[in-house]
C-alpha atoms as a PDB file:
ATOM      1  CA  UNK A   1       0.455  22.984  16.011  1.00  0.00           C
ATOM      2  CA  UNK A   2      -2.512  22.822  13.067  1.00  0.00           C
ATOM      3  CA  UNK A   3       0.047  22.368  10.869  1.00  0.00           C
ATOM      4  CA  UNK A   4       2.187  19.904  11.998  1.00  0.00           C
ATOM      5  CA  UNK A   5      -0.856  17.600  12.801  1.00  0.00           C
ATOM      6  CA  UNK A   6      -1.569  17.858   9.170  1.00  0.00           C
ATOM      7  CA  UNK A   7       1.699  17.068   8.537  1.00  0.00           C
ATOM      8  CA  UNK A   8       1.808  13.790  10.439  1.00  0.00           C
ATOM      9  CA  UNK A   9      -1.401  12.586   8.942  1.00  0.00           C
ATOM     10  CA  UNK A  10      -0.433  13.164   4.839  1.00  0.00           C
ATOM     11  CA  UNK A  11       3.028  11.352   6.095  1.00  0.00           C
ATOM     12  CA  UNK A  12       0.824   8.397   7.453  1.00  0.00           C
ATOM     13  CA  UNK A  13      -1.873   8.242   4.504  1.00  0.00           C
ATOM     14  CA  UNK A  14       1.215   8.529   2.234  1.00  0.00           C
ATOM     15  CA  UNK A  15       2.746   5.300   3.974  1.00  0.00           C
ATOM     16  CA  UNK A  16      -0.812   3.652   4.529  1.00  0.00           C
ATOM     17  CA  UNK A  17      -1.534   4.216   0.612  1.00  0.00           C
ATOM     18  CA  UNK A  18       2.478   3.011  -0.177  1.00  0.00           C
ATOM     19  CA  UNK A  19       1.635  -0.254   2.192  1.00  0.00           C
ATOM     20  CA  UNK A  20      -1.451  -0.662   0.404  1.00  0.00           C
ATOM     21  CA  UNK A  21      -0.238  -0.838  -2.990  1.00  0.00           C
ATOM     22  CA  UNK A  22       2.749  -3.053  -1.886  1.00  0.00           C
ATOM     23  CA  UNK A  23      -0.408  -6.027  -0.787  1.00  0.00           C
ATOM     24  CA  UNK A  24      -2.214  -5.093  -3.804  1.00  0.00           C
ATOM     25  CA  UNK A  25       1.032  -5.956  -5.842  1.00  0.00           C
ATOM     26  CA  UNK A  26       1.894  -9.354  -3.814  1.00  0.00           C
ATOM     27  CA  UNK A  27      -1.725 -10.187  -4.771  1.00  0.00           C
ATOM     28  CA  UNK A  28      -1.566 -10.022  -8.222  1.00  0.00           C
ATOM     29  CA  UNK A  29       1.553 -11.444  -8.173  1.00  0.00           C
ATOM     30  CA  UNK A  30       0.354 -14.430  -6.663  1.00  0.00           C
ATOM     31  CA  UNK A  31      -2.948 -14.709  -8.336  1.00  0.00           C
ATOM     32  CA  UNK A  32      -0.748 -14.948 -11.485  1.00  0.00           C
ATOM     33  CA  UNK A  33       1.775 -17.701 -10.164  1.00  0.00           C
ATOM     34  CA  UNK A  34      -1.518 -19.765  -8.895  1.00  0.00           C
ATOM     35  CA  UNK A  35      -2.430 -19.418 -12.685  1.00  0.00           C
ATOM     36  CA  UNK A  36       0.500 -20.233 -14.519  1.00  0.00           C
ATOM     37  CA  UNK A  37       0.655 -23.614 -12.047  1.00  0.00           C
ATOM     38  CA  UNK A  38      -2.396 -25.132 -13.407  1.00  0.00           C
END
């Protein structure tokens, strides 16, 4: 039961920290677009 738990949260973090990035990327991304416009 202990384990599984443990399980399930790593396999959420993992996809929290995976979301993360994937904003963090989009971000940049548009920070650079906004400064290659002006």
């Amino acid at each position: 039961m202990n384990t599984i738990l443990q399980l399930l949260t790593k396999e959420k973090s993992n996809i929290f920290i995976f979301s993360y990035a994937k904003i963090q990327k989009n971000i940049i991304f548009a920070i650079e677009k906004s400064i290659k416009h002006y």
